[in-house]
N, C-alpha and C. Protein backbone atom coordinates (compact mmCIF):
# COMPACT_ATOMS: atom_id res chain seq x y z
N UNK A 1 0.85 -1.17 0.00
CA UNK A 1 0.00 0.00 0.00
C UNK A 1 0.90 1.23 0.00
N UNK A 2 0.74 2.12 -0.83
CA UNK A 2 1.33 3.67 -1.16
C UNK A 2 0.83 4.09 0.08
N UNK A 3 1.54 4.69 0.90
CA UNK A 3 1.58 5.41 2.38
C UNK A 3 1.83 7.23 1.91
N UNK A 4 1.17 8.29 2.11
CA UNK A 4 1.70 9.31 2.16
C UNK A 4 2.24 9.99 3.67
N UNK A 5 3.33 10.70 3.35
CA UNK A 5 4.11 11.59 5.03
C UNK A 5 2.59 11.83 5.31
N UNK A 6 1.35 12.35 4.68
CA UNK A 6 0.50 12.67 5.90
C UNK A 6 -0.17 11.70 6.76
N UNK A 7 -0.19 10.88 5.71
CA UNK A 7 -1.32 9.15 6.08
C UNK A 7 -0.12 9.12 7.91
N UNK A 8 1.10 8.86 7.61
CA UNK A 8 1.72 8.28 8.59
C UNK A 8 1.54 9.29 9.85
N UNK A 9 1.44 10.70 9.74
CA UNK A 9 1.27 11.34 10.65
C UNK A 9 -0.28 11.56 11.37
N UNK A 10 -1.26 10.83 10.50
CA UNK A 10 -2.36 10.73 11.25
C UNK A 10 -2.49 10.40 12.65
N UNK A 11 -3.05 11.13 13.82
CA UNK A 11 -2.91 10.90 14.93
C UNK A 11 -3.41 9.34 15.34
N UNK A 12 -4.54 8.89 14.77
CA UNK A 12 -5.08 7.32 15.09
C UNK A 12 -4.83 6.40 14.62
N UNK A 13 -3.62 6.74 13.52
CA UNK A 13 -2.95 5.39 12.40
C UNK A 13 -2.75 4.43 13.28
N UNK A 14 -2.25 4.26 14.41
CA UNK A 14 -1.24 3.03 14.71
C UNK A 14 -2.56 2.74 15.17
N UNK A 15 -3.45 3.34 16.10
CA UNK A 15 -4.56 2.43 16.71
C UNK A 15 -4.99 1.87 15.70
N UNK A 16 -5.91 2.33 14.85
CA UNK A 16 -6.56 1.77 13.67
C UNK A 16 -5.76 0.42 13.11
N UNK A 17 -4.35 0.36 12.60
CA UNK A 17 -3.71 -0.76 12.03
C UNK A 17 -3.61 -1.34 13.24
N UNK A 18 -3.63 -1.49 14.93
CA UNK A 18 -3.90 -2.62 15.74
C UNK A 18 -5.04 -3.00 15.69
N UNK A 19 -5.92 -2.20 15.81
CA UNK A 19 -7.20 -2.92 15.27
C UNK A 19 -7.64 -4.15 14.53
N UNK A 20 -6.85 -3.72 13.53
CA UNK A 20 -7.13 -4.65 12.45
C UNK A 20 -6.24 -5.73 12.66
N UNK A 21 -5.74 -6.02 13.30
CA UNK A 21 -5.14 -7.70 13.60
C UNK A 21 -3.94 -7.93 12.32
N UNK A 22 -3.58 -7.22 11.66
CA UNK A 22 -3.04 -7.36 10.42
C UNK A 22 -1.74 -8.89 11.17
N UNK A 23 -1.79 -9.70 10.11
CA UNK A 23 -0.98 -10.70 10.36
C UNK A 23 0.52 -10.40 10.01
N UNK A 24 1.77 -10.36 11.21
CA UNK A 24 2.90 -9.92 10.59
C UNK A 24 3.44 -10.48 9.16
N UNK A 25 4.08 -9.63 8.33
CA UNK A 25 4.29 -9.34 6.92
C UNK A 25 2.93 -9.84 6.27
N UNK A 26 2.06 -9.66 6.39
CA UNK A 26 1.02 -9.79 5.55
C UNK A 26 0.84 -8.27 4.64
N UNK A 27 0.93 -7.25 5.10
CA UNK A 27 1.06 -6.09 4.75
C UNK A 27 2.30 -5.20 4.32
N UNK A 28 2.54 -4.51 3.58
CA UNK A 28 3.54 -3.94 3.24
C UNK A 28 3.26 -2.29 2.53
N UNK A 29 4.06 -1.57 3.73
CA UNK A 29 3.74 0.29 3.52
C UNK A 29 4.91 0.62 2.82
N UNK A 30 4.59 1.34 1.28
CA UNK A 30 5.68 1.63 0.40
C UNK A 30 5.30 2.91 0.97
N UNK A 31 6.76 3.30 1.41
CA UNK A 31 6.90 5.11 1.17
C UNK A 31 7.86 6.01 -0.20
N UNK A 32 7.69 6.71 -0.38
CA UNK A 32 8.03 7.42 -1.60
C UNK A 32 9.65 8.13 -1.05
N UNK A 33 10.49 7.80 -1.63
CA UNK A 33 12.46 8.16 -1.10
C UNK A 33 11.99 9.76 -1.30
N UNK A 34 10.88 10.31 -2.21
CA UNK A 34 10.45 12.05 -2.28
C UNK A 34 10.55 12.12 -0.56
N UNK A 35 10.05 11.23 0.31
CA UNK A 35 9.85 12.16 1.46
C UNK A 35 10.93 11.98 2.36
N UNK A 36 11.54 13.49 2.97
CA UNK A 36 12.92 13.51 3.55
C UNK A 36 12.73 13.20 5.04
N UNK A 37 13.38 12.07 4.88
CA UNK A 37 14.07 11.31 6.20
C UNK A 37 15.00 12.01 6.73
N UNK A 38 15.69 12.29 6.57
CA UNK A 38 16.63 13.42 6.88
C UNK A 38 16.09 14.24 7.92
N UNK A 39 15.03 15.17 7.47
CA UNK A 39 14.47 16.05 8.05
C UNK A 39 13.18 16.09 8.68
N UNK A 40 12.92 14.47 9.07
CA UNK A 40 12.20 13.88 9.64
C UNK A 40 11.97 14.14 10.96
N UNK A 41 10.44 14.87 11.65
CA UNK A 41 10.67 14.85 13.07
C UNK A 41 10.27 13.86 13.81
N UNK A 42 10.45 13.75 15.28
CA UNK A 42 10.62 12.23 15.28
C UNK A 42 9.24 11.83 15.84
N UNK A 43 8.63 12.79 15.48
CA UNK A 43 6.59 11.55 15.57
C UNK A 43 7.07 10.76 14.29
N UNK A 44 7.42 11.25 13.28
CA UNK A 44 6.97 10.65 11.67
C UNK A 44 7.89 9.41 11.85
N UNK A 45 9.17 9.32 12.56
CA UNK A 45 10.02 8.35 12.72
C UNK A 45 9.43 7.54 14.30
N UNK A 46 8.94 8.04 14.68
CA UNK A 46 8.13 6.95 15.87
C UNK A 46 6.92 6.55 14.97
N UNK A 47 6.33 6.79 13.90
CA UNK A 47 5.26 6.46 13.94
C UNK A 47 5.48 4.96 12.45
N UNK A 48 6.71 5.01 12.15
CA UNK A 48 7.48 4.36 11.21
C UNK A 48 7.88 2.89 12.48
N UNK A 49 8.14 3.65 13.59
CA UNK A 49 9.12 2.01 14.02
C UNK A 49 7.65 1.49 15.03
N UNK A 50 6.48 1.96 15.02
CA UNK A 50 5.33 1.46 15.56
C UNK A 50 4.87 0.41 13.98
N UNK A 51 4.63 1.43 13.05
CA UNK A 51 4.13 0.65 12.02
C UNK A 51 5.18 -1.08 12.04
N UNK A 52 6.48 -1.09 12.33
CA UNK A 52 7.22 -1.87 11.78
C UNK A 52 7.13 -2.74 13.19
N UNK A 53 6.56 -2.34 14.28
CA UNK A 53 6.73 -3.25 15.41
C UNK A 53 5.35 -3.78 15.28
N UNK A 54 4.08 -3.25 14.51
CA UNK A 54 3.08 -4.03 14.04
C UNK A 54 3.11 -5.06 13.11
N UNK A 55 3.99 -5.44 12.70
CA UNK A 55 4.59 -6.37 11.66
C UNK A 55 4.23 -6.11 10.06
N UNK A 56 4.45 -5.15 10.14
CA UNK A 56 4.21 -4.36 8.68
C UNK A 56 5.49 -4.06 8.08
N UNK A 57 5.41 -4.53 7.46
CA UNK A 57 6.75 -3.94 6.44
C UNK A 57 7.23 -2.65 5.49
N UNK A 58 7.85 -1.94 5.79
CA UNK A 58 8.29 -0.64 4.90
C UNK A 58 9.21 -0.95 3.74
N UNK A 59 8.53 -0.50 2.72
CA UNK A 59 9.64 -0.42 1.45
C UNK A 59 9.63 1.19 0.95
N UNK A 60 10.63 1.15 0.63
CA UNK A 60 11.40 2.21 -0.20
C UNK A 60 11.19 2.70 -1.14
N UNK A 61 10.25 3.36 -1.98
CA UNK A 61 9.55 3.21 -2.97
C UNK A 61 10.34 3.96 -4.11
N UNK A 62 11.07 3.62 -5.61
CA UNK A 62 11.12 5.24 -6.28
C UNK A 62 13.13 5.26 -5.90
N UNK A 63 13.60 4.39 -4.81
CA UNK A 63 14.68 4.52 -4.82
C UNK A 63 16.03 5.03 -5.79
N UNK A 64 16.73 6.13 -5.30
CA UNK A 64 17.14 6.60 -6.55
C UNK A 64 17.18 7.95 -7.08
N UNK A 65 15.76 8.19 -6.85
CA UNK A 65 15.19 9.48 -7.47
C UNK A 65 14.78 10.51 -6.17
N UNK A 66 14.95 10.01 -4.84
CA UNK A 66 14.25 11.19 -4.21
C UNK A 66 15.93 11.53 -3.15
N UNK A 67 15.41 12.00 -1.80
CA UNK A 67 16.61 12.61 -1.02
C UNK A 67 17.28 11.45 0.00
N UNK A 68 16.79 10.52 0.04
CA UNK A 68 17.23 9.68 1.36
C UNK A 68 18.90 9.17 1.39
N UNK A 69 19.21 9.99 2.35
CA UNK A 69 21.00 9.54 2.91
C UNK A 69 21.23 8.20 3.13
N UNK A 70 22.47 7.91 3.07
CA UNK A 70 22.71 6.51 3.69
C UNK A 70 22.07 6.95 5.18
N UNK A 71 22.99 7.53 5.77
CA UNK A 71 21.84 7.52 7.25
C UNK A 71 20.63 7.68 7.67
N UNK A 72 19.73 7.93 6.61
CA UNK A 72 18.54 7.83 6.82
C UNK A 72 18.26 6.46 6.84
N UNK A 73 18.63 6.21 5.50
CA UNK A 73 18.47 4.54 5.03
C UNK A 73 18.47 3.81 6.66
N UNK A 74 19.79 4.03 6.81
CA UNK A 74 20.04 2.82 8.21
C UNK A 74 19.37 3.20 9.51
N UNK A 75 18.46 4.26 9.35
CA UNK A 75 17.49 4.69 10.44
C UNK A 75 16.17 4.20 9.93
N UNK A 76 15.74 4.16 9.25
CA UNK A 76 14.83 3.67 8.67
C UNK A 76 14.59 2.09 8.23
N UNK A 77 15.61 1.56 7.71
CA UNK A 77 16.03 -0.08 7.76
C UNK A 77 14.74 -0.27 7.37
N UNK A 78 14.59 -0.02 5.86
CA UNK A 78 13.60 -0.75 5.52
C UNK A 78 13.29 -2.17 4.78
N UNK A 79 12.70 -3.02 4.86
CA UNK A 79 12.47 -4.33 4.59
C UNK A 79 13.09 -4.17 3.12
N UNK A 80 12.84 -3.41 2.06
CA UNK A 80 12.92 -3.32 1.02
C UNK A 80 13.09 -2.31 0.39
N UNK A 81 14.18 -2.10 -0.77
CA UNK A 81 14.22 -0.70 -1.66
C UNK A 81 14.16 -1.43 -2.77
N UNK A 82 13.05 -0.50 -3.50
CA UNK A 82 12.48 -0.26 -4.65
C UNK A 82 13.46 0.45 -5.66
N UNK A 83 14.39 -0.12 -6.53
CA UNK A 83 14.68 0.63 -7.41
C UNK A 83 14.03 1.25 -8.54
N UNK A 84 13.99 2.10 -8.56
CA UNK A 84 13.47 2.89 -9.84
C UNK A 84 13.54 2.83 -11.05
N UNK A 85 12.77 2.00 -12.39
CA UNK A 85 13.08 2.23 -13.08
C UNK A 85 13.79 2.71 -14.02
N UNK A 86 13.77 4.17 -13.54
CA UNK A 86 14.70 5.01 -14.90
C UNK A 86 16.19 4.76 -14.50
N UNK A 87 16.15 4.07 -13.36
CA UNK A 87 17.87 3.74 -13.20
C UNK A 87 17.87 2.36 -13.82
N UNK A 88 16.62 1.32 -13.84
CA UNK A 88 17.02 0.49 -14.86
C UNK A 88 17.02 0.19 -15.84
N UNK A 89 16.25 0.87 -16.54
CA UNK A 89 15.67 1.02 -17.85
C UNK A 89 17.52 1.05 -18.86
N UNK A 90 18.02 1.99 -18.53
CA UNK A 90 19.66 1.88 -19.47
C UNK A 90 20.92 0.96 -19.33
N UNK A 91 20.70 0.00 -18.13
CA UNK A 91 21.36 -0.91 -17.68
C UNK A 91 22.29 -1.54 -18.38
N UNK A 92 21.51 -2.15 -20.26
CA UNK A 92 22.33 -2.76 -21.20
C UNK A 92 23.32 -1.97 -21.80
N UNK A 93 23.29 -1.00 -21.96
CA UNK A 93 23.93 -0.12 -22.58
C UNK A 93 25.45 0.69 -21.76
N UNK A 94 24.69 1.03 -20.38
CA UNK A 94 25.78 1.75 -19.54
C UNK A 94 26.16 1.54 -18.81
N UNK A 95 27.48 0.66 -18.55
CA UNK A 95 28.74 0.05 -17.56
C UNK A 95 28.34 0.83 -16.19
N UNK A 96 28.27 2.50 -16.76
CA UNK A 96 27.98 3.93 -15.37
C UNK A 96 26.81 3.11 -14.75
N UNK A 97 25.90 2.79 -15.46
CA UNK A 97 24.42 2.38 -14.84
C UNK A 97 24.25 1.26 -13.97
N UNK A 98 25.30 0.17 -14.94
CA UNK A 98 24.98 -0.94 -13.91
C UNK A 98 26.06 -0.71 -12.44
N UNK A 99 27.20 -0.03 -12.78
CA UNK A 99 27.64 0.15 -11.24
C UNK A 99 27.10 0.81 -10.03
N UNK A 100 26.05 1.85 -10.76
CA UNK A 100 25.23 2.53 -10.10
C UNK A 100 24.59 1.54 -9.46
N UNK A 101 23.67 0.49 -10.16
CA UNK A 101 22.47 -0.01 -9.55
C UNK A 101 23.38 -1.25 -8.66
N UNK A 102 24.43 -1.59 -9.10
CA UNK A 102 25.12 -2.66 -8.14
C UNK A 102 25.82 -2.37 -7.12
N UNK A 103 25.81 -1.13 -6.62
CA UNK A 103 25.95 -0.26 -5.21
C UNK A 103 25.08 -0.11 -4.78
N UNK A 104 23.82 0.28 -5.17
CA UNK A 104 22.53 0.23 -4.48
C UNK A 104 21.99 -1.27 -3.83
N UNK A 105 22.24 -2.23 -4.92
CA UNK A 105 22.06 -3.54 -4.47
C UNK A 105 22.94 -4.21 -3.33
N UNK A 106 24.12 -3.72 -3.75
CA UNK A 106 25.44 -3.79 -2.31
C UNK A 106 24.84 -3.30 -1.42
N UNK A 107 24.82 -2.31 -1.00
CA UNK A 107 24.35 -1.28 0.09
C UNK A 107 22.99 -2.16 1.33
N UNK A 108 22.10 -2.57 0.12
CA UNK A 108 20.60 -3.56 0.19
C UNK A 108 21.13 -4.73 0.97
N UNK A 109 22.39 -5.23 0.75
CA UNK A 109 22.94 -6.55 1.31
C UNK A 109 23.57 -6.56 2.49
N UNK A 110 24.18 -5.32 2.12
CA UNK A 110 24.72 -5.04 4.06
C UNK A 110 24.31 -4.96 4.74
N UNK A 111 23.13 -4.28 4.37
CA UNK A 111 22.01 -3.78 6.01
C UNK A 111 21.29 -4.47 5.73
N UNK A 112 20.70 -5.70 4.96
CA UNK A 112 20.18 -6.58 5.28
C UNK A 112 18.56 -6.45 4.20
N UNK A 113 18.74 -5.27 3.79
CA UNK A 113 17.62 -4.73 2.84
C UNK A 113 17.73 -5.82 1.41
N UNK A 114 16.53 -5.99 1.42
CA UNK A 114 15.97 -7.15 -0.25
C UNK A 114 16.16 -5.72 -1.19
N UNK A 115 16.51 -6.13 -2.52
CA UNK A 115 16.20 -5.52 -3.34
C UNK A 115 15.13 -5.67 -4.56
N UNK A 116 14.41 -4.83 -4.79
CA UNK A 116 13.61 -5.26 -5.91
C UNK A 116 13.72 -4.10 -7.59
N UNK A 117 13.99 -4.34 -8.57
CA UNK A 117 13.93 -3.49 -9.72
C UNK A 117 12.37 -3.36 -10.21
N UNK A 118 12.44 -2.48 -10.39
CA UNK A 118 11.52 -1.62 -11.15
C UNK A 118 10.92 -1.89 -12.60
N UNK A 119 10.41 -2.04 -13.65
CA UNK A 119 10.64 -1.90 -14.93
C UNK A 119 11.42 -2.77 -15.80
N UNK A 120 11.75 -3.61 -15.27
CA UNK A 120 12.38 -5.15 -15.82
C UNK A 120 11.21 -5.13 -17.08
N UNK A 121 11.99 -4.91 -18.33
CA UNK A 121 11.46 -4.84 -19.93
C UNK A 121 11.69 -5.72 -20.31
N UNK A 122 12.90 -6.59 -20.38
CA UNK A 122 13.55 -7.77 -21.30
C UNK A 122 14.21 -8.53 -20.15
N UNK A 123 14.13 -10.00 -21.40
CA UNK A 123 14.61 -10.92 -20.49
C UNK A 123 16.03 -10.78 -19.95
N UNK A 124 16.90 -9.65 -21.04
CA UNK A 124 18.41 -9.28 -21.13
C UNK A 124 18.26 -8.55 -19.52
N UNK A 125 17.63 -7.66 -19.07
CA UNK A 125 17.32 -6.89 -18.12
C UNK A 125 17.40 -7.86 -16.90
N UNK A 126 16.44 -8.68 -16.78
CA UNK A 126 16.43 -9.88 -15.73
C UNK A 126 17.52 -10.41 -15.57
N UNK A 127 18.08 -11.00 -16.51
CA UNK A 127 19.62 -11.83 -16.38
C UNK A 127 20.64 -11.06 -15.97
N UNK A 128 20.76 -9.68 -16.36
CA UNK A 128 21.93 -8.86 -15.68
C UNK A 128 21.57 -8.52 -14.25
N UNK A 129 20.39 -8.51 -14.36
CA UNK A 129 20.13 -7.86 -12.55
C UNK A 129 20.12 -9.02 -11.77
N UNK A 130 19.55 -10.40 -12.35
CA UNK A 130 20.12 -11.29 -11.65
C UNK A 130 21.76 -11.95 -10.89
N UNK A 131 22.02 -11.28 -12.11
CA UNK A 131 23.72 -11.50 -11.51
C UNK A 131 24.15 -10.45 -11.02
N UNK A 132 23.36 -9.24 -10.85
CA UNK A 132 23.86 -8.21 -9.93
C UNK A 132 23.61 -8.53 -8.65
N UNK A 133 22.74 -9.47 -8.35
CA UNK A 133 22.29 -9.87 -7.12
C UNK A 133 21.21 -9.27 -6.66
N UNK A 134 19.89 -8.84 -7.05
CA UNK A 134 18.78 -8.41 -6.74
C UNK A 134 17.90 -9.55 -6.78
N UNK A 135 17.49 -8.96 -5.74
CA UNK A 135 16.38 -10.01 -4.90
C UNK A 135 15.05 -10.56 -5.84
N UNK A 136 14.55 -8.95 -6.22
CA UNK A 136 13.00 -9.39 -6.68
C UNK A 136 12.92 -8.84 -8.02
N UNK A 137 12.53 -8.80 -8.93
CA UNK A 137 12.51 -7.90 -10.18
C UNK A 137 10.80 -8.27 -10.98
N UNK A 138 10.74 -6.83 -10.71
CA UNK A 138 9.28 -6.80 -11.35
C UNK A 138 9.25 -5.80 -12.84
N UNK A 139 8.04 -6.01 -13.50
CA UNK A 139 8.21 -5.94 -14.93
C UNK A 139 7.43 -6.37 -16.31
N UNK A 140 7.16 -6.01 -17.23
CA UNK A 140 6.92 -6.46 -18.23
C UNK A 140 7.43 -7.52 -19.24
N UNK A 141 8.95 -7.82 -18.87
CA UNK A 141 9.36 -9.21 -18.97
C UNK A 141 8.87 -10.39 -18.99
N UNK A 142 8.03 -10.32 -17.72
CA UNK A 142 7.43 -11.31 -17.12
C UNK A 142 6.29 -11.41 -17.48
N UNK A 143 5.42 -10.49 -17.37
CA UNK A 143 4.05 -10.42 -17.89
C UNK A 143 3.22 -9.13 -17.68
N UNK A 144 2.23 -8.68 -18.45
CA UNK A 144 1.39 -7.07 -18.67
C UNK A 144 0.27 -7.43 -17.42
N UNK A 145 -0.06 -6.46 -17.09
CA UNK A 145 -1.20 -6.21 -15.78
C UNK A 145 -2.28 -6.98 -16.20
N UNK A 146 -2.83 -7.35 -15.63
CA UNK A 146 -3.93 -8.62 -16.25
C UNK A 146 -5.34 -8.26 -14.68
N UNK A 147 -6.60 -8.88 -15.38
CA UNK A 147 -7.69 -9.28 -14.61
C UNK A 147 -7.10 -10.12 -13.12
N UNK A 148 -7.87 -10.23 -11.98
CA UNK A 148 -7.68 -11.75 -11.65
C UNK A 148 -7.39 -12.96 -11.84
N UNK A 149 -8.97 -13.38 -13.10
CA UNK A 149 -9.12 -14.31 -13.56
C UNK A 149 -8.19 -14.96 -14.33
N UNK A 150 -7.74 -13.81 -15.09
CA UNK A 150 -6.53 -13.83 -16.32
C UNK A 150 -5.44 -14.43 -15.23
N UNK A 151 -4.82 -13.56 -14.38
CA UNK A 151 -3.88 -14.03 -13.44
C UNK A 151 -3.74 -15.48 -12.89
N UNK A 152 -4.99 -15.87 -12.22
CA UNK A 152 -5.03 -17.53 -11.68
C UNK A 152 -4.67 -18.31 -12.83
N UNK A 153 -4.93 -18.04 -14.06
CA UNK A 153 -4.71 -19.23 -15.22
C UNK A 153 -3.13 -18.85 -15.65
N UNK A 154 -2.92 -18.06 -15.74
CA UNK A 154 -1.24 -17.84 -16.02
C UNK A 154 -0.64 -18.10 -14.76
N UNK A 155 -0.64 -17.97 -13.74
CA UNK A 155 -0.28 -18.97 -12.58
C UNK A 155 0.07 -20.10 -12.63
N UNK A 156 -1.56 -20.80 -13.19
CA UNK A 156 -1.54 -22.10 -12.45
C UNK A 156 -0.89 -23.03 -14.14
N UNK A 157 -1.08 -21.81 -15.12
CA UNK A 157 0.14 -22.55 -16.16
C UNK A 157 1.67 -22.68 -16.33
N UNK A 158 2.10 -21.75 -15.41
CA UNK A 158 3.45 -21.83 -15.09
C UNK A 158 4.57 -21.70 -16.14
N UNK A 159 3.96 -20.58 -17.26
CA UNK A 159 4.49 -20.13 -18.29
C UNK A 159 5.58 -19.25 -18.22
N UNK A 160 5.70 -18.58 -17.04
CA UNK A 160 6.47 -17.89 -16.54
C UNK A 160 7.91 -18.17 -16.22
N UNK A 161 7.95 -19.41 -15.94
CA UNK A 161 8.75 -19.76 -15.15
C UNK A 161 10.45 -20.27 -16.07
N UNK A 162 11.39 -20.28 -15.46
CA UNK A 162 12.73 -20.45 -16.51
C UNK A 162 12.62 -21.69 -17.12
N UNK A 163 11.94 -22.92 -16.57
CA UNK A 163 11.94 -23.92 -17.22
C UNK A 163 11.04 -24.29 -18.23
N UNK A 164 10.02 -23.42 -17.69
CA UNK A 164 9.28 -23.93 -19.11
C UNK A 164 9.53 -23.17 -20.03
N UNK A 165 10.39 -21.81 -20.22
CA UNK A 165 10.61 -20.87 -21.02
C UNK A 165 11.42 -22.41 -22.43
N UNK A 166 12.50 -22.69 -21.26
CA UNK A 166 13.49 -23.68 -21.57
C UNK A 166 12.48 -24.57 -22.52
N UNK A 167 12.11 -25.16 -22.02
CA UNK A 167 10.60 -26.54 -22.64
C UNK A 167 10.24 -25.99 -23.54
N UNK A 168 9.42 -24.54 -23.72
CA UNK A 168 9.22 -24.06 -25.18
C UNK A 168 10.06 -23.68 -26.05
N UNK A 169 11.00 -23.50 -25.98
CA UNK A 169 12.20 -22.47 -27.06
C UNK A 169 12.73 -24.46 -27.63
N UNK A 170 12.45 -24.79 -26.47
CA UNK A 170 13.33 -26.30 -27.12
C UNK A 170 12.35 -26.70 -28.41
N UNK A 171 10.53 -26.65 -27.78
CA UNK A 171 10.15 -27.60 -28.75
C UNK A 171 9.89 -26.49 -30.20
N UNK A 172 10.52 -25.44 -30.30
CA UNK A 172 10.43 -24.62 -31.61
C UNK A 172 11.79 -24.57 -32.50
């Protein structure tokens, strides 16, 4: 769920999400790297390590593109950073790019942060970020936004997956 700095500063947020029994990591609050941690006062950062002691998870949303310091980062320790597209989108092309995004992914490994890409277009895209060592990679590679319905049957066909990619390219 997209979280805005105001959503989190709502005075009854944390009651409301105890309320709801939410099952730890069942939920996951993307915040936008636009909002400065840095200059964070510390309700907005108490109201971050309540959300995360409710077993909710914070990701990083947009990583890349907004203000967040390494020391924010490691004050914040979020479950996950979101790389940003437009940092992966040029990946094949620029040596600059992929060292860029394989410091970000470093960085993700030290403190213990998953990484996930953004905008994964081609399968070329997947395979390099795979060996950059990123965790999750989401994308059009894989497959276009679909119904439900549409979804359960591409699921449960398992078209997706490296081996059957393998199984089809063989029998053509």
């Amino acid at each position: 769920v997209n979280v805005s700095c105001q959503r989190l500063r709502e005075e009854n947020l944390i009651d409301k999400l105890r309320a709801m029994r939410i099952r730890p990591g069942a939920l996951t609050f993307e915040l936008l790297e636009s909002i400065s941690f840095d200059t964070a006062d510390e309700g907005l950062r108490q109201a971050i390590d309540n959300i995360k002691a409710l077993g909710i998870d914070i990701e990083l949303d947009d990583f890349g593109t907004g203000h967040a310091s390494i020391i924010s980062l490691l004050e914040l320790s979020p479950k996950r950073l979101k790389i940003d597209r437009r940092l992966v989108r040029p990946l094949l092309e620029s040596p600059a790019q992929q060292s860029l995004v394989r410091s970000i992914i470093d960085i993700g490994k030290v403190q213990g942060i998953e990484t996930v890409a953004e905008g994964v277009e081609t399968l070329a895209h997947a395979e390099l970020l795979r060996r950059l060592g990123c965790h999750v990679l989401q994308g059009y590679a894989f497959a276009k936004p679909m119904a439900a319905e549409d979804f359960l049957a591409f699921a449960k066909a398992r078209t997706w997956t490296a081996e059957r990619q393998r199984e089809q390219r063989a029998r053509t």
